[in-house]
N, C-alpha and C. Protein backbone atom coordinates (compact mmCIF):
# COMPACT_ATOMS: atom_id res chain seq x y z
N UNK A 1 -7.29 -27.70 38.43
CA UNK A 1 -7.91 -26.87 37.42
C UNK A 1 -6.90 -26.61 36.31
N UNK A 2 -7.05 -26.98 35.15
CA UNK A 2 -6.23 -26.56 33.95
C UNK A 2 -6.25 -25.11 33.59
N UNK A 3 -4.69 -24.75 33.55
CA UNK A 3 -4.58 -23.71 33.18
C UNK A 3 -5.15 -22.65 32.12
N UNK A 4 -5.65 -21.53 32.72
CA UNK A 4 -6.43 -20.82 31.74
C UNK A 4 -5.28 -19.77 30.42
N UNK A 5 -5.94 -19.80 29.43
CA UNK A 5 -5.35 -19.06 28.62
C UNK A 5 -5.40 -17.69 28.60
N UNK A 6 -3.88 -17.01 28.39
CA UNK A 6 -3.10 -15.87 29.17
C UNK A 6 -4.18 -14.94 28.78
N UNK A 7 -4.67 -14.75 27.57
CA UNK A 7 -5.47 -13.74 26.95
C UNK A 7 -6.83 -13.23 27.99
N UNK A 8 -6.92 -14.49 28.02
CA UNK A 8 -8.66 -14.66 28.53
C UNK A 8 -8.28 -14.16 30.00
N UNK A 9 -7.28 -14.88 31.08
CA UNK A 9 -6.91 -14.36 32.09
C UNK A 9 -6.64 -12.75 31.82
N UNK A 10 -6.11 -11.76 31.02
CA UNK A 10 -5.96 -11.07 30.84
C UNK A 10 -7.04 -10.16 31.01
N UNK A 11 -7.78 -10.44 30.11
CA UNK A 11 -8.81 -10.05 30.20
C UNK A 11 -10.15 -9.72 31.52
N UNK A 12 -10.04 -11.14 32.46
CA UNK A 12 -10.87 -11.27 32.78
C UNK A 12 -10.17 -10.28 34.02
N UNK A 13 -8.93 -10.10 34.26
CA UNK A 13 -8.37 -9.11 35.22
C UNK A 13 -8.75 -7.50 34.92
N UNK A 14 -8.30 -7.36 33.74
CA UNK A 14 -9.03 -5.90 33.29
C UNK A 14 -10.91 -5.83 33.49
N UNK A 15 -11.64 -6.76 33.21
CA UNK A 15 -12.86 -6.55 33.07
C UNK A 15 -13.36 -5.87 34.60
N UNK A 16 -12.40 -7.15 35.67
CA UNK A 16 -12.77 -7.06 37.17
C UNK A 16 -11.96 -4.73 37.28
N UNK A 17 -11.24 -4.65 37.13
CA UNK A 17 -10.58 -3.69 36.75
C UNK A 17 -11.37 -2.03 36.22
N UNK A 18 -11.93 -2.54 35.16
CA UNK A 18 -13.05 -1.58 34.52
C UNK A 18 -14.07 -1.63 35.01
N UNK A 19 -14.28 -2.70 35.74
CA UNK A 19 -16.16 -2.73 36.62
C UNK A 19 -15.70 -1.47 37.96
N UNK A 20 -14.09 -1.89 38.13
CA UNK A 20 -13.98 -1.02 39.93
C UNK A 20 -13.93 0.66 39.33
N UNK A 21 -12.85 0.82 38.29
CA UNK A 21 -12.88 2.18 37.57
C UNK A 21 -14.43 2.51 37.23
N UNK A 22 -15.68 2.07 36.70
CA UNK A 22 -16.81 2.66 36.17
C UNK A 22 -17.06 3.24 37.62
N UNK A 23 -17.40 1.78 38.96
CA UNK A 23 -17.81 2.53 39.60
C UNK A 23 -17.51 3.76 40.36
N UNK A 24 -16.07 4.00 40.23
CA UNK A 24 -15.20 5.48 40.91
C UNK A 24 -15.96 6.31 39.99
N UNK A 25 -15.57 6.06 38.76
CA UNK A 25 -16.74 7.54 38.03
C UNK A 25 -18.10 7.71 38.19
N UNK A 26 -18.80 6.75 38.82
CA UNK A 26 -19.80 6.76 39.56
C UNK A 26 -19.95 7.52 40.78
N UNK A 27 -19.04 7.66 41.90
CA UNK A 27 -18.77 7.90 42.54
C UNK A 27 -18.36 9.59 42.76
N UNK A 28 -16.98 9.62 42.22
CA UNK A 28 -15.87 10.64 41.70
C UNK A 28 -16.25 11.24 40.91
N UNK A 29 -16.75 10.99 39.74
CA UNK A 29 -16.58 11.34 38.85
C UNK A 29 -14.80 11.30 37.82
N UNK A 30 -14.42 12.27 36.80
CA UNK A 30 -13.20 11.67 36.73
C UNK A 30 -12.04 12.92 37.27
N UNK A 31 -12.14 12.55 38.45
CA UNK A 31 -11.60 13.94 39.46
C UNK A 31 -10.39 13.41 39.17
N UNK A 32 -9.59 12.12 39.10
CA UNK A 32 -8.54 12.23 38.62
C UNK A 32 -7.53 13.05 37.38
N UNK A 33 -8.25 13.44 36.51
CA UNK A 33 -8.04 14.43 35.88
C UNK A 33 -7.07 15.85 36.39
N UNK A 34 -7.19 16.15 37.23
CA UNK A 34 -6.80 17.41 37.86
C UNK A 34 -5.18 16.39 38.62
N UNK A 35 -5.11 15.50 38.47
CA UNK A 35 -3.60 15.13 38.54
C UNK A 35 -2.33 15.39 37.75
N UNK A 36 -1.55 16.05 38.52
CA UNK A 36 -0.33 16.23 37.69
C UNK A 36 0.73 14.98 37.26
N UNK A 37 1.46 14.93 36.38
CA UNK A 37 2.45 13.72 36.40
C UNK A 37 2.88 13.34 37.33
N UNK A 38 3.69 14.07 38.16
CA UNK A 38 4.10 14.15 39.14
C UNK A 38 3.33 13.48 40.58
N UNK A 39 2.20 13.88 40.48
CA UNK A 39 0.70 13.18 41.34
C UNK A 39 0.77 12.04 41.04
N UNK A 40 0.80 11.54 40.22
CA UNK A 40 0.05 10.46 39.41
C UNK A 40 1.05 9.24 40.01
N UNK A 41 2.67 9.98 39.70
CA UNK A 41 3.93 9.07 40.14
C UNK A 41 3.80 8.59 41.06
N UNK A 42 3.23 9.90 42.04
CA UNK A 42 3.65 8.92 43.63
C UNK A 42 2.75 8.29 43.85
N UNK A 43 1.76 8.53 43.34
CA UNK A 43 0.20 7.48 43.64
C UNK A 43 0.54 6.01 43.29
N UNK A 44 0.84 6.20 42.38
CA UNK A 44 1.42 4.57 41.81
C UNK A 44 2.39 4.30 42.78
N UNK A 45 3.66 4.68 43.27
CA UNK A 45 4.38 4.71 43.94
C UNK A 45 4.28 4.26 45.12
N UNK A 46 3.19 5.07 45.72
CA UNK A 46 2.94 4.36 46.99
C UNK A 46 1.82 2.70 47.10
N UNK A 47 1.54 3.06 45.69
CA UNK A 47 0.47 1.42 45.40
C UNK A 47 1.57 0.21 45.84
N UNK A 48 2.48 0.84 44.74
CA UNK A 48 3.85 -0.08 44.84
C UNK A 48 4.35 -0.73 45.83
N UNK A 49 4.68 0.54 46.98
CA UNK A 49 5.92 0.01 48.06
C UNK A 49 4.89 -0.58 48.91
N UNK A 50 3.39 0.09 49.21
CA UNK A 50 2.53 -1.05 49.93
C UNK A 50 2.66 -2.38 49.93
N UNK A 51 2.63 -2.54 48.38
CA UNK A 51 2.97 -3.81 47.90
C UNK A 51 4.61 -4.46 48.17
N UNK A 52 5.09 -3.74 48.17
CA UNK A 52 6.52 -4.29 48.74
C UNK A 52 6.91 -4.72 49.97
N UNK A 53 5.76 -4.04 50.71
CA UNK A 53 6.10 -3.99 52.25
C UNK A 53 5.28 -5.29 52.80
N UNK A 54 3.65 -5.31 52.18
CA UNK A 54 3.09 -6.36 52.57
C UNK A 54 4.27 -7.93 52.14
N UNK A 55 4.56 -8.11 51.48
CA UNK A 55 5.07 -8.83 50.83
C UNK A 55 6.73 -9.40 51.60
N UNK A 56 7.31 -8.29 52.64
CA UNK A 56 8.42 -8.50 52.99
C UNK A 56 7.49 -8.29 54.64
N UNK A 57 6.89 -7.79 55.11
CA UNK A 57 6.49 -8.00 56.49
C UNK A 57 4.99 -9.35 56.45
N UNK A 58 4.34 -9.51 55.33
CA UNK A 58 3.66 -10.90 55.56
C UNK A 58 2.21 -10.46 56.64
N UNK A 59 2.02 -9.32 56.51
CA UNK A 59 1.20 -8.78 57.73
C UNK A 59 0.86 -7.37 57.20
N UNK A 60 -0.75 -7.53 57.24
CA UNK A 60 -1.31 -6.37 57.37
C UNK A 60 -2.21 -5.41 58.13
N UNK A 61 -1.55 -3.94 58.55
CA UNK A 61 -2.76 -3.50 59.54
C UNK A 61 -3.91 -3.08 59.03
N UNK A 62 -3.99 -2.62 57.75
CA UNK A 62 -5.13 -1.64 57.35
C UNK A 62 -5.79 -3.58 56.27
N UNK A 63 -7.31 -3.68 56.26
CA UNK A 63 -7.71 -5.02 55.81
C UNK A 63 -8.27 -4.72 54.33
N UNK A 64 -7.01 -5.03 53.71
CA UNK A 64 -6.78 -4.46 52.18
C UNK A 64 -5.58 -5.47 51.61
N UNK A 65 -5.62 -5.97 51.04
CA UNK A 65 -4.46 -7.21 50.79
C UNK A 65 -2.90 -7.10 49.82
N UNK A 66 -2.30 -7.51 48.58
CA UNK A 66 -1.45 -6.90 47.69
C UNK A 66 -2.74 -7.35 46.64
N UNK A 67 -3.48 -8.47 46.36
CA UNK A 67 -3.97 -7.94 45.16
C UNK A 67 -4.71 -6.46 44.58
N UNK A 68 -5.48 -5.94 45.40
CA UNK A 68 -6.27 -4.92 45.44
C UNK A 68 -5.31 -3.53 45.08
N UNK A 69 -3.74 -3.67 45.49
CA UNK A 69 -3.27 -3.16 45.12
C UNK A 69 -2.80 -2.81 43.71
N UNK A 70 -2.57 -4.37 43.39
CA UNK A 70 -2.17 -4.47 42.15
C UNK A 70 -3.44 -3.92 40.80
N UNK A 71 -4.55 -4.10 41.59
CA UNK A 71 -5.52 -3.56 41.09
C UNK A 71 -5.24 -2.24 40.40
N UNK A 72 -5.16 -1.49 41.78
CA UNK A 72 -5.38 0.09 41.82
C UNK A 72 -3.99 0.53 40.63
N UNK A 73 -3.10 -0.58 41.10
CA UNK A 73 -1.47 0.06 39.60
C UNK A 73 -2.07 -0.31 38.44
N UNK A 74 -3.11 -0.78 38.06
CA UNK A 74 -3.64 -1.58 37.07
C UNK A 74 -4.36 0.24 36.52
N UNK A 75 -5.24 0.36 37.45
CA UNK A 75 -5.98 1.52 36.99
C UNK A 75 -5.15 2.91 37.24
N UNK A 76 -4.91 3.06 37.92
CA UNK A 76 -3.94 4.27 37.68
C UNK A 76 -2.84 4.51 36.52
N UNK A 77 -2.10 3.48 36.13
CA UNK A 77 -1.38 3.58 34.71
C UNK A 77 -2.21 3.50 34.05
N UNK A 78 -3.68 3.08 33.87
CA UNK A 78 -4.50 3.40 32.60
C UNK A 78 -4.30 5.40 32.75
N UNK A 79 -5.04 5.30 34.07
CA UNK A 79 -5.11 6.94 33.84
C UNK A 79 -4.15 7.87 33.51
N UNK A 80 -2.82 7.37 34.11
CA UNK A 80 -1.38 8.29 33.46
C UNK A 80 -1.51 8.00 31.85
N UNK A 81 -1.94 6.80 31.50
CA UNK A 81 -1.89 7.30 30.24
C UNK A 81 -2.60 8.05 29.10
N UNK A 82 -4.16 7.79 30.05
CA UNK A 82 -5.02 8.82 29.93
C UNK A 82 -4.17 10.70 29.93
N UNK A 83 -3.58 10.83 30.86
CA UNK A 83 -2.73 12.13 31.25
C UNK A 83 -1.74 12.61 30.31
N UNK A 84 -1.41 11.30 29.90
CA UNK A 84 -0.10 11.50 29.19
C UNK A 84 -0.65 12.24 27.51
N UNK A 85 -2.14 11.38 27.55
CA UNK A 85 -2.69 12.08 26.33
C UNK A 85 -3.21 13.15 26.31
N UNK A 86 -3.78 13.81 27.24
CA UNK A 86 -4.68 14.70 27.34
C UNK A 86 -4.42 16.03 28.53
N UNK A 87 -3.28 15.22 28.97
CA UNK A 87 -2.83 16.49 30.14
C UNK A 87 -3.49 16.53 31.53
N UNK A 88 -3.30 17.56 32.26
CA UNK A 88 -4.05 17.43 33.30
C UNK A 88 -4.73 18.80 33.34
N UNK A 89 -5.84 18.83 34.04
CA UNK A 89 -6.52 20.37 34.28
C UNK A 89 -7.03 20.79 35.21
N UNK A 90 -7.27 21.47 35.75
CA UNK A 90 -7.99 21.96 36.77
C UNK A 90 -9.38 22.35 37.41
N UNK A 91 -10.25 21.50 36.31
CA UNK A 91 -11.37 21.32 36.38
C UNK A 91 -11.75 19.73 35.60
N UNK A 92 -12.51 19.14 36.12
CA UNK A 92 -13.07 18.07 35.26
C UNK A 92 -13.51 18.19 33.98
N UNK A 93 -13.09 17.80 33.05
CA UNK A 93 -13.22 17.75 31.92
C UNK A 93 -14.18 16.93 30.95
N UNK A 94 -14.15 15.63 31.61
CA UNK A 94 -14.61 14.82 30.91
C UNK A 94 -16.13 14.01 31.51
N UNK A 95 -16.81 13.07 30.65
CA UNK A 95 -18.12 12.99 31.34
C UNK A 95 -17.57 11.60 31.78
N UNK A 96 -18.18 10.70 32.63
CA UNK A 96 -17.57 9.41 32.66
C UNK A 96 -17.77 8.19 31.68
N UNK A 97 -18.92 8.62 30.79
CA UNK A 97 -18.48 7.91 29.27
C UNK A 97 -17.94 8.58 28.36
N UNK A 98 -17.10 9.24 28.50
CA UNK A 98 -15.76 9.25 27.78
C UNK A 98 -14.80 9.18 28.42
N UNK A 99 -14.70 9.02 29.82
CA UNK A 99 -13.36 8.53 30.24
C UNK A 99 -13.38 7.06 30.16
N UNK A 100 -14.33 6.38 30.72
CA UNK A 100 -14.35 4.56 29.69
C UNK A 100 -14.03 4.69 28.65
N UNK A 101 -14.28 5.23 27.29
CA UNK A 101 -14.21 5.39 26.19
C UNK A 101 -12.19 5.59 26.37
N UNK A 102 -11.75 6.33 27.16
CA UNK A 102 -10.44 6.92 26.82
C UNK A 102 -9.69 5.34 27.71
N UNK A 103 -10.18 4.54 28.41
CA UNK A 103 -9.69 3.68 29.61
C UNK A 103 -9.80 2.59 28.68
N UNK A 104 -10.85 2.15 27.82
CA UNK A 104 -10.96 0.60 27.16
C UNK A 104 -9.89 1.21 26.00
N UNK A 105 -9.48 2.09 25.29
CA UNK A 105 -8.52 2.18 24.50
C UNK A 105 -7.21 2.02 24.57
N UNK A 106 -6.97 2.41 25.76
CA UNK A 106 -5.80 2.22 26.39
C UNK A 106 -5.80 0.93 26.96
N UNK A 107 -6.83 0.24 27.72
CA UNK A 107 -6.52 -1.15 28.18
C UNK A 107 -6.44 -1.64 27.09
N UNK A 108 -7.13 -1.83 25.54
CA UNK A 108 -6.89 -2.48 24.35
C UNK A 108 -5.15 -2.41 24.12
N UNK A 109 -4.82 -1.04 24.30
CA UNK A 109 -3.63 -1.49 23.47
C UNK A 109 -2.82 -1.69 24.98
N UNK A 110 -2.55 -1.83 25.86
CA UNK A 110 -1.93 -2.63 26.65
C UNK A 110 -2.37 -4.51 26.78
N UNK A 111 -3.42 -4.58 26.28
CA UNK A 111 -3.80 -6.07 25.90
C UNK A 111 -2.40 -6.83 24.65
N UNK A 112 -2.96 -5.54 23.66
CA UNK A 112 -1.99 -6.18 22.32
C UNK A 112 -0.42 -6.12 22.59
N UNK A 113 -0.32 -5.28 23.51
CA UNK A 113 1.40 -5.22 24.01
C UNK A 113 1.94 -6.58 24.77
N UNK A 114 0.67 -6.44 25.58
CA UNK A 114 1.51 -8.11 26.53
C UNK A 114 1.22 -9.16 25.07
N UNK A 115 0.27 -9.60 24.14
CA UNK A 115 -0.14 -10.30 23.62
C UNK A 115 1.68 -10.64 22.74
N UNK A 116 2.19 -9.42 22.29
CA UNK A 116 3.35 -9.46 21.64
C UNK A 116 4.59 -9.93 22.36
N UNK A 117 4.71 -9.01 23.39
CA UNK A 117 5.77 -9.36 24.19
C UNK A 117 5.53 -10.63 25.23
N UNK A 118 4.10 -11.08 24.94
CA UNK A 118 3.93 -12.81 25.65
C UNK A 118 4.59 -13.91 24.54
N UNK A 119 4.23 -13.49 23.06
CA UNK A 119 4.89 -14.33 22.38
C UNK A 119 6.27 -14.53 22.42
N UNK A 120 6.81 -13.38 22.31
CA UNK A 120 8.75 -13.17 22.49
C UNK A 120 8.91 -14.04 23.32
N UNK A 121 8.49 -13.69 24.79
CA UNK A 121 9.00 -13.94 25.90
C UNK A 121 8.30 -15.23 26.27
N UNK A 122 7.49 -15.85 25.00
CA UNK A 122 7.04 -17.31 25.69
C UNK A 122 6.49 -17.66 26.90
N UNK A 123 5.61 -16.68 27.50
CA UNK A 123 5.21 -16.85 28.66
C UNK A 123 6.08 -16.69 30.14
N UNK A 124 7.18 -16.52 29.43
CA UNK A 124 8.17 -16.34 30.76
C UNK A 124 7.39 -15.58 32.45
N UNK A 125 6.70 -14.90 32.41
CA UNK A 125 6.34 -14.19 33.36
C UNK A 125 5.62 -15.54 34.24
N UNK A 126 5.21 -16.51 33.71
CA UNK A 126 4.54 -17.22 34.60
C UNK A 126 5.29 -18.02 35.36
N UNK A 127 6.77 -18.11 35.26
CA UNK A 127 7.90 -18.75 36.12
C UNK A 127 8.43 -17.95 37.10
N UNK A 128 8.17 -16.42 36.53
CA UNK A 128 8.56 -15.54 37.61
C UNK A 128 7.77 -15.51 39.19
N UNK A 129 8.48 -14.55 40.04
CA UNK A 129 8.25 -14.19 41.45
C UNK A 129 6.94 -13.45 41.44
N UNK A 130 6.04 -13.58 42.05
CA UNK A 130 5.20 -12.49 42.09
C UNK A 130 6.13 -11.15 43.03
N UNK A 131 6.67 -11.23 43.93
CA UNK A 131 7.82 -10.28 44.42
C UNK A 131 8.70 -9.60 43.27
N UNK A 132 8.69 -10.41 42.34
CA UNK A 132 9.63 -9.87 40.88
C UNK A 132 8.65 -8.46 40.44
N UNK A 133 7.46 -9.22 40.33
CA UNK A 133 6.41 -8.11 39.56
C UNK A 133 6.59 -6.69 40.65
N UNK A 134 6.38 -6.76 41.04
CA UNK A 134 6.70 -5.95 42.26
C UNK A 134 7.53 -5.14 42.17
N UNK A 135 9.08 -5.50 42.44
CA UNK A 135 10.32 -4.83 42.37
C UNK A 135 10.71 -4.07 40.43
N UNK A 136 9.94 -4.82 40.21
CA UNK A 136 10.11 -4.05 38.54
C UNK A 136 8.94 -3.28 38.49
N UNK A 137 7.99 -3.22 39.02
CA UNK A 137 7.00 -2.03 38.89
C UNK A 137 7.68 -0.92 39.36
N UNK A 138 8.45 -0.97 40.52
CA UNK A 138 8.97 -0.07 41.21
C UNK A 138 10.22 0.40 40.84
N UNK A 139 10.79 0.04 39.76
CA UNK A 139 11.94 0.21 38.65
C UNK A 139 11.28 0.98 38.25
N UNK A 140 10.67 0.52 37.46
CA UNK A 140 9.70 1.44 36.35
C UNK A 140 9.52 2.81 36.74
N UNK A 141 8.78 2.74 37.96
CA UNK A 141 8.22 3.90 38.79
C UNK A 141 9.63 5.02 38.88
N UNK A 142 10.83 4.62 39.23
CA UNK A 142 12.00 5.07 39.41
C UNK A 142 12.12 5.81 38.10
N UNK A 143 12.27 5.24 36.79
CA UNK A 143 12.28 5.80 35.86
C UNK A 143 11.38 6.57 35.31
N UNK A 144 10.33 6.60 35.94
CA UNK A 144 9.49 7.18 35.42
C UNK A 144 9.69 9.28 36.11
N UNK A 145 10.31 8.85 37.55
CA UNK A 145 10.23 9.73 38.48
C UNK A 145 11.88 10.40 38.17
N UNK A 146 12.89 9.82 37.12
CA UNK A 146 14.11 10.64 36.56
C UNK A 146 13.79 11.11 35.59
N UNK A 147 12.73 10.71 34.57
CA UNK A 147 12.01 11.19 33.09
C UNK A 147 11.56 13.07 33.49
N UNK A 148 10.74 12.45 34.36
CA UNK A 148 9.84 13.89 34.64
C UNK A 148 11.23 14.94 35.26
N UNK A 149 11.85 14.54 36.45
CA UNK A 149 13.15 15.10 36.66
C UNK A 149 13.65 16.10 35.69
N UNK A 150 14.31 15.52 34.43
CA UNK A 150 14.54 15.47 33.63
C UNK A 150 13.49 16.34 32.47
N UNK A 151 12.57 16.80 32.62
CA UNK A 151 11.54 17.01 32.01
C UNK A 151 11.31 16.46 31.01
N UNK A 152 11.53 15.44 30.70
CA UNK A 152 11.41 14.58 29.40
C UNK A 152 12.70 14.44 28.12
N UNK A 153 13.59 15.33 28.75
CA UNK A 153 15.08 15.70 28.25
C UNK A 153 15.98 14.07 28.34
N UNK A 154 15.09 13.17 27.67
CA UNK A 154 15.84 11.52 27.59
C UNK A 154 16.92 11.59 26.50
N UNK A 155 17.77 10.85 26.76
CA UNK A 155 18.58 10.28 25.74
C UNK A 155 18.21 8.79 24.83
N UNK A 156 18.08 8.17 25.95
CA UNK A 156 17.51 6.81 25.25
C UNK A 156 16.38 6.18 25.58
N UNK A 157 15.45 6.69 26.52
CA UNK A 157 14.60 6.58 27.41
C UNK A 157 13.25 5.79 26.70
N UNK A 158 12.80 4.95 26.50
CA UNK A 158 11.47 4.65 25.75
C UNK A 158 10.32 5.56 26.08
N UNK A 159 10.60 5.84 27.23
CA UNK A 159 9.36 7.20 27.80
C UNK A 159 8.68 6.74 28.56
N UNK A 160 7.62 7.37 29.51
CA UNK A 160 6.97 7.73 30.45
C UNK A 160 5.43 6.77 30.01
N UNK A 161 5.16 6.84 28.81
CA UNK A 161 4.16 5.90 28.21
C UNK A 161 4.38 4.33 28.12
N UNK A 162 5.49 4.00 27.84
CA UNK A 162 6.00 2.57 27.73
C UNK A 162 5.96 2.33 29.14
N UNK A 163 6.82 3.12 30.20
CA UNK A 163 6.79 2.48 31.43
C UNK A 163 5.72 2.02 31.99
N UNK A 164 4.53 2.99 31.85
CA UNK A 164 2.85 2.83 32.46
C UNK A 164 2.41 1.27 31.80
N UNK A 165 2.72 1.38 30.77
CA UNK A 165 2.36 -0.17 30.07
C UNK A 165 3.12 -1.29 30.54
N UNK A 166 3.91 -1.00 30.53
CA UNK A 166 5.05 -2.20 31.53
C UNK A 166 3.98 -2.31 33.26
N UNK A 167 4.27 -1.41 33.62
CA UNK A 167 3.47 -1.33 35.05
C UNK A 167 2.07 -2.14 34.84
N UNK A 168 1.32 -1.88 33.62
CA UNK A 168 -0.06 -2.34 33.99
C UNK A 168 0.06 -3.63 33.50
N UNK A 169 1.34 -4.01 32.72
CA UNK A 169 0.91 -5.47 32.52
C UNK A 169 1.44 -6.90 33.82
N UNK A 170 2.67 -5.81 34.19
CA UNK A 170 2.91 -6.42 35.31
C UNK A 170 2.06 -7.25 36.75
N UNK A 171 1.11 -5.24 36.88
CA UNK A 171 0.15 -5.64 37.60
C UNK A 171 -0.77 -6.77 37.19
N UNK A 172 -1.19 -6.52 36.01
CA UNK A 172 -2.01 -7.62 35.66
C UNK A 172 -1.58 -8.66 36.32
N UNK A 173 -0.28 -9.57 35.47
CA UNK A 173 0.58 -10.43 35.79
C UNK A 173 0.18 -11.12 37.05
N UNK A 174 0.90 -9.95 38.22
CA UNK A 174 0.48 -10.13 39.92
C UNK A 174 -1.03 -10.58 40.26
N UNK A 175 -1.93 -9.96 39.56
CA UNK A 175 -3.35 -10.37 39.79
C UNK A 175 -3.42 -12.17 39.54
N UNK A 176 -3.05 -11.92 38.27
CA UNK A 176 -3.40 -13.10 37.68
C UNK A 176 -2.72 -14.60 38.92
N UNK A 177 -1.74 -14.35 38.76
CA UNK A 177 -1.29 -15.27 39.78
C UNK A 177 -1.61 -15.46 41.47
N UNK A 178 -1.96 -13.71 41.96
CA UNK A 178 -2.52 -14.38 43.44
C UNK A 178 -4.05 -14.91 43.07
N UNK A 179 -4.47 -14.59 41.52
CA UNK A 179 -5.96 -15.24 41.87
C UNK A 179 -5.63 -16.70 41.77
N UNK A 180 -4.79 -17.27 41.11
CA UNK A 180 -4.00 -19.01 40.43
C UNK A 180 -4.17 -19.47 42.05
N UNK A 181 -2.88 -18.64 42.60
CA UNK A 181 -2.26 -19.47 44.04
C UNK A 181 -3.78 -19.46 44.57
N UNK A 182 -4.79 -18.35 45.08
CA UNK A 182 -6.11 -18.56 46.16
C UNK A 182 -6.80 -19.60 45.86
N UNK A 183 -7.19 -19.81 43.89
CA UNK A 183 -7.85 -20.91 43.51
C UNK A 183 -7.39 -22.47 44.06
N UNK A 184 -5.73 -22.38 43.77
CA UNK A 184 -5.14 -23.70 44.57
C UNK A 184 -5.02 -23.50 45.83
N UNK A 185 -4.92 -22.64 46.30
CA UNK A 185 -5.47 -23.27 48.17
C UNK A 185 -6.49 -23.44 48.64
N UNK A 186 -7.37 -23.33 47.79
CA UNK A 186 -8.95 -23.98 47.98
C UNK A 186 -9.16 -24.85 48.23
């Protein structure tokens, strides 16, 4: 199968992405809301090291795989950045068409970010480890978890917003490729 173009793969990972997020607000509603930064960190956090662990033990007990994970870092850094705009509260706030409304804005401009930093970097990510994606999400996550520390008191820090975007394109990234490798072991 000839390789698909990064955009369109991009895309077609977020779409799968925004179909699983509508239906949680279906579900949920957008109870995520009532998350603190701090919440939000370790949630991702633990998406993460799942993912680290499947990946170094090759074996899973609970029947849930690393893509699905990569999923969930996919949608949860939408929502931190949802948070990051709007805060968190203690009641639901929003209806669930306007949290799509707040989720496709934010996936847009994490689209145009990889779109830029795919040109720089020439595609580089597609030579990388999927284990790479991984261990730098969990960088990220690190920094993200000295920021807040820190209460946002950075020196040189790009911030707590850049990292979430790094994270979701990563995840993407990871998607994109265990869907490549499943298609070729077909």
């Amino acid at each position: 199968m000839p390789q698909q173009n990064t955009e369109q793969q991009f895309k077609t990972v977020m779409a799968e992405c925004r179909a699983l997020f509508a239906n949680k607000l279906h579900d949920y509603g957008a109870s995520w809301r009532i998350l603190r930064p701090s919440s939000l960190t370790d949630q991702l956090y633990i998406k993460a090291k799942r993912i680290r662990s499947l990946e170094i033990k090759k074996e899973a007990q609970v029947n849930e795989g690393i893509r699905p994970e990569f999923i969930a870092l996919i949608n949860y850094g939408i929502v931190g950045l949802i948070q990051i705009e709007r805060g968190f509260v203690d009641e639901v706030d929003c209806t669930p068409q306007e949290a799509l409304a707040l989720y496709d804005r934010h996936a847009a401009e994490a689209l145009a970010l990889m779109l830029r930093k795919n040109h720089d970097y020439d595609e580089a990510w597609r030579t990388m480890r999927v284990s790479s994606y991984t261990d730098f999400i969990l960088t990220k996550l690190q920094r993200i978890k000295e920021i807040e520390d820190l209460q946002g008191q950075t020196l040189v820090s790009e911030g707590i917003d850049a990292n979430y975007m790094d994270i979701i394109n990563y995840a993407v990234f990871g998607a994109i490729r265990l869907t490549e490798e499943a298609e070729a072991a077909e």
